[in-house]
Protein backbone atom coordinates (compact mmCIF):
# COMPACT_ATOMS: atom_id res chain seq x y z
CA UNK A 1 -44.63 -30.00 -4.51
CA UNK A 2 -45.75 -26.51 -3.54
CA UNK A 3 -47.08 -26.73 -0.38
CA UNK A 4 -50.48 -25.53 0.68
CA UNK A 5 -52.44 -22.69 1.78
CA UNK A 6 -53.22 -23.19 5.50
CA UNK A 7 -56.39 -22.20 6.97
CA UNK A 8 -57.39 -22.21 10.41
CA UNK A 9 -61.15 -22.26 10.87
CA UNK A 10 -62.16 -19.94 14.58
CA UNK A 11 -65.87 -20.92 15.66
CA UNK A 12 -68.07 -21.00 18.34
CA UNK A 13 -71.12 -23.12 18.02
CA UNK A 14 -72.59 -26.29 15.86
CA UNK A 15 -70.17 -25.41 13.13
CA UNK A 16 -71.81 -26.45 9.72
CA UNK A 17 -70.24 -23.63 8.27
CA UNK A 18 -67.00 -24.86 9.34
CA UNK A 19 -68.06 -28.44 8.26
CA UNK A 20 -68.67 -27.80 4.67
CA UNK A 21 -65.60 -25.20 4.58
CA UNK A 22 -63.30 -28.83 5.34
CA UNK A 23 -65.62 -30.58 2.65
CA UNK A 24 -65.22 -27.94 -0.10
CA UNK A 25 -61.38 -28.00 0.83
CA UNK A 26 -60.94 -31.74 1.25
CA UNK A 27 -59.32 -32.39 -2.02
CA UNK A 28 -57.95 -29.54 -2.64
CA UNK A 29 -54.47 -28.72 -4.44
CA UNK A 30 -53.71 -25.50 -3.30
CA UNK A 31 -55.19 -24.89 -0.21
CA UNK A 32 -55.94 -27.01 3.24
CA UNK A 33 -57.99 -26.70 6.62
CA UNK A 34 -54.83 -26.79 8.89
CA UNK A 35 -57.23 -26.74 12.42
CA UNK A 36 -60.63 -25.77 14.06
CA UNK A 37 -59.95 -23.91 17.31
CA UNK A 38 -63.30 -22.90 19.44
CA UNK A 39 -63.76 -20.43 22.53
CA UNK A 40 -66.21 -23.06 23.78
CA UNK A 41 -65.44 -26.17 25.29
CA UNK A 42 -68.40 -28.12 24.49
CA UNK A 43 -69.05 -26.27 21.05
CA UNK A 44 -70.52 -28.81 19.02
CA UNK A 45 -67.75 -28.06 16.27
CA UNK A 46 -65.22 -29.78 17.80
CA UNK A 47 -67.38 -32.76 17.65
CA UNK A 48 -67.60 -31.92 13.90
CA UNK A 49 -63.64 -31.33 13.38
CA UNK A 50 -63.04 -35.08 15.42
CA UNK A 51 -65.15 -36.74 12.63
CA UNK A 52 -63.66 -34.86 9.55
CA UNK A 53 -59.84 -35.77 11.17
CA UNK A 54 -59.17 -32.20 11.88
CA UNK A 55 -57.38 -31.04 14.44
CA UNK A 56 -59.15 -29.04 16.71
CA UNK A 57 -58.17 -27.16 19.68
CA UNK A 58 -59.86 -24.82 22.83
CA UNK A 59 -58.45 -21.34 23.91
CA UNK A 60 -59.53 -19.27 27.38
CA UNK A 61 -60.78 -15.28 26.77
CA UNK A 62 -57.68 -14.36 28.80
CA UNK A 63 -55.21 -16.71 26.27
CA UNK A 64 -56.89 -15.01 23.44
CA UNK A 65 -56.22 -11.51 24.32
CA UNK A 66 -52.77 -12.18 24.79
CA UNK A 67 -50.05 -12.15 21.89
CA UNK A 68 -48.42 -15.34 22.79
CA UNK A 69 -51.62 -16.64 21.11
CA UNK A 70 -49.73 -15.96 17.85
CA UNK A 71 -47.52 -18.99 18.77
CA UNK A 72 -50.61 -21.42 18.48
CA UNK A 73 -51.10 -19.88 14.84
CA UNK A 74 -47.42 -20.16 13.55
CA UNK A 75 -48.11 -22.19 10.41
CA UNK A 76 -51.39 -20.12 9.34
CA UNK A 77 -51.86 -18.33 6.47
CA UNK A 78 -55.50 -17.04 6.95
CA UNK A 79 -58.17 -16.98 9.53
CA UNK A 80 -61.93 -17.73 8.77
CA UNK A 81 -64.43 -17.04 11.05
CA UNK A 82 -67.59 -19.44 11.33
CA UNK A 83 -69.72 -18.29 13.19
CA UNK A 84 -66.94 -16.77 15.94
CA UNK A 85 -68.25 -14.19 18.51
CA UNK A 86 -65.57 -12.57 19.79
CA UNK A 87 -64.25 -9.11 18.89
CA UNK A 88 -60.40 -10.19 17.14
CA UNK A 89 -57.90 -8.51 19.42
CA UNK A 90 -55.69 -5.97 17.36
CA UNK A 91 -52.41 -7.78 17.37
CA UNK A 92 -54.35 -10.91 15.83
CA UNK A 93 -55.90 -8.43 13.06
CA UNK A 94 -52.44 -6.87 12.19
CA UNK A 95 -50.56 -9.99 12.58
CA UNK A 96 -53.16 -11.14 9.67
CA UNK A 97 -53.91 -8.07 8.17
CA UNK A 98 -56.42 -8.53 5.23
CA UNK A 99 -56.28 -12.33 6.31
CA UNK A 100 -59.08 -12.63 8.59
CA UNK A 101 -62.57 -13.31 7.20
CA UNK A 102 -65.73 -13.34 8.41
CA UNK A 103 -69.41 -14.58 7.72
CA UNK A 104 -72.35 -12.45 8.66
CA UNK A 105 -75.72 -13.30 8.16
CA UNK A 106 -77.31 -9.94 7.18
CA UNK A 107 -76.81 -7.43 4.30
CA UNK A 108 -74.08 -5.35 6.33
CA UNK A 109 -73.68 -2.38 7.13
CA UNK A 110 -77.52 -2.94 8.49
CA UNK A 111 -78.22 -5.32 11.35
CA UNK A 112 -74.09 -5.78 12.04
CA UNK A 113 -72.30 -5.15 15.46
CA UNK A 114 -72.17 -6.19 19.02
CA UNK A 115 -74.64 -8.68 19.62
CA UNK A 116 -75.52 -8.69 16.17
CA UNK A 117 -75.19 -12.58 15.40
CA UNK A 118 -77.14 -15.89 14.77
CA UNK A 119 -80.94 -15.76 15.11
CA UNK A 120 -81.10 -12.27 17.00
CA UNK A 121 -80.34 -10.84 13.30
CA UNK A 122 -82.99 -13.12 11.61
CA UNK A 123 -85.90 -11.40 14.64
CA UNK A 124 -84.16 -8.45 13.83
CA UNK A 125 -84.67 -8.24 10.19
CA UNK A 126 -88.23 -10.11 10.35
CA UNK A 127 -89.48 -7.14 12.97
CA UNK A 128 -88.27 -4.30 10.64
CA UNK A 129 -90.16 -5.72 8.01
CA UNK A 130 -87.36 -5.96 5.26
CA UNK A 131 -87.84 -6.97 2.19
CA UNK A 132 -84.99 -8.63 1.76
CA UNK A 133 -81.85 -10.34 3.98
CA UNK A 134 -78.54 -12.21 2.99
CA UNK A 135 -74.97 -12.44 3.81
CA UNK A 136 -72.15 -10.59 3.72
CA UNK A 137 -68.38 -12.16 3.80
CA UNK A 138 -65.64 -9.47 4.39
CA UNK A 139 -62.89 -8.87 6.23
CA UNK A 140 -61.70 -8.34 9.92
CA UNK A 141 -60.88 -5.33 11.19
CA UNK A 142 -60.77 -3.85 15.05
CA UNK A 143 -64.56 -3.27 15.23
CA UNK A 144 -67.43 -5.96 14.69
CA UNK A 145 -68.69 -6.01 11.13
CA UNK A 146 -67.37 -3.06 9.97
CA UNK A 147 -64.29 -4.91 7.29
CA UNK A 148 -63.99 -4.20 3.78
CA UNK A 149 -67.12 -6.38 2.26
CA UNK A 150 -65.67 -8.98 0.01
CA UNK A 151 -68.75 -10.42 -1.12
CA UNK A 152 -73.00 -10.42 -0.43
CA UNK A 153 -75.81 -12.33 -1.44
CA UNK A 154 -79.65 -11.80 -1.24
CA UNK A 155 -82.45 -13.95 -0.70
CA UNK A 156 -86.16 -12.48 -0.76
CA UNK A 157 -88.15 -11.83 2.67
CA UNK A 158 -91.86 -13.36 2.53
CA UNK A 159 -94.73 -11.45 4.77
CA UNK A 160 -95.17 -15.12 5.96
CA UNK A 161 -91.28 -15.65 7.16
CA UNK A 162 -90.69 -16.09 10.52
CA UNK A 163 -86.88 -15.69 11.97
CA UNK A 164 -86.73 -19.63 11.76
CA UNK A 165 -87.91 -20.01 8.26
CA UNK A 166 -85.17 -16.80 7.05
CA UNK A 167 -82.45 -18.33 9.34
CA UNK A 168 -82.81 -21.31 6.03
CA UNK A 169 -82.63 -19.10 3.52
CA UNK A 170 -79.82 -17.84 5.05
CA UNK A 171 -77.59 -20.79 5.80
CA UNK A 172 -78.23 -21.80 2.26
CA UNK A 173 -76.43 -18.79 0.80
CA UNK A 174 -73.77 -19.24 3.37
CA UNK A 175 -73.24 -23.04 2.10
CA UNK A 176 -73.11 -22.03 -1.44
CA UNK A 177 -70.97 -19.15 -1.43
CA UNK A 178 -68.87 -18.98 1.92
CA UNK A 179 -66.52 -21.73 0.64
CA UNK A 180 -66.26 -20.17 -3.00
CA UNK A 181 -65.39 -17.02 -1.99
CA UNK A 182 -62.89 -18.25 0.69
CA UNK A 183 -61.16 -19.58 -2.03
CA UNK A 184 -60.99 -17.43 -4.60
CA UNK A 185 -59.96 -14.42 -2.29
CA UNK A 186 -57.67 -16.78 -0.64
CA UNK A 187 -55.85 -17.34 -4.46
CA UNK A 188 -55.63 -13.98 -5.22
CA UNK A 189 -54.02 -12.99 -2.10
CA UNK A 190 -51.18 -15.32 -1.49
């Protein structure tokens, strides 16, 4: 038997995203969520990854930004990021060059960077008065949201959204297509 594609999920909140990645994976023949590791201690994921039977695991800032934290990631074949807010350190990005992706919840290059995450984009986007929002999935590279863009999706902005009411839209399109194109890039690369 051939063996599988191992993933290892990074996140650092609720982790739905990470959630239905493990779901859409579950069954899989090819490819398998190996672990969920968090920056956060109490993120809610790890909750999540205890109820799905994944193993799940905690790292310190300091641990991170060292390159013995290659050691923890020995069996990995690709990094996706779930909602992860830390800038990758370089020797994680070329250890896993073109194998890091990430999830962003705007229509990138526009409302990307530093800060740039979760519900601040959604005010962000509402306030500017776009017309339209979405996601973008691409890859890692040394600076935040700046990888080559794998794949983006676009959902209308209403006069009468609010950054609550766009934060659903959003997290829709990142339920229906994160997975999806997880996989298929995943394929094509190994």
């Amino acid at each position: 038997m051939e063996a599988k594609i191992n993933l290892a999920i990074f996140a650092s909140g609720s982790g739905t995203n990470a959630e239905n990645i493990v779901k859409y994976f579950q069954d899989h023949d090819k490819i398998h969520v190996s672990e969920i590791i968090s920056n956060k201690e109490d993120a809610f994921v790890l909750s999540r990854a205890e109820k799905l039977g994944i193993p799940s695991s905690t790292f310190k800032k300091a641990e991170f930004r060292s390159s013995e934290f290659l050691d923890r990631l020995n069996n990995i074949d690709f990094i996706i990021l779930a909602g992860f807010l830390w800038l990758v350190p370089e020797y994680l990005i070329e250890a896993f060059h073109d194998k890091i992706i990430n999830i962003h919840p705007a229509l990138l290059p526009k409302y990307g960077g530093k800060g740039m995450y979760g519900d601040r984009v959604h005010k962000a986007v509402v306030e500017a008065g776009e017309k339209e929002s979405g996601i973008t999935i691409h890859l890692v590279n040394k600076e935040y949201d700046k990888g080559e863009i794998l794949f983006q999706a676009k959902c209308e902005v209403e006069e009468s959204d609010t950054p609550e009411s766009l934060a659903v839209k959003i997290h829709q399109l990142e339920y229906d297509h994160f997975p999806r194109v997880v996989e298929a890039f995943v394929l094509k690369r190994n």
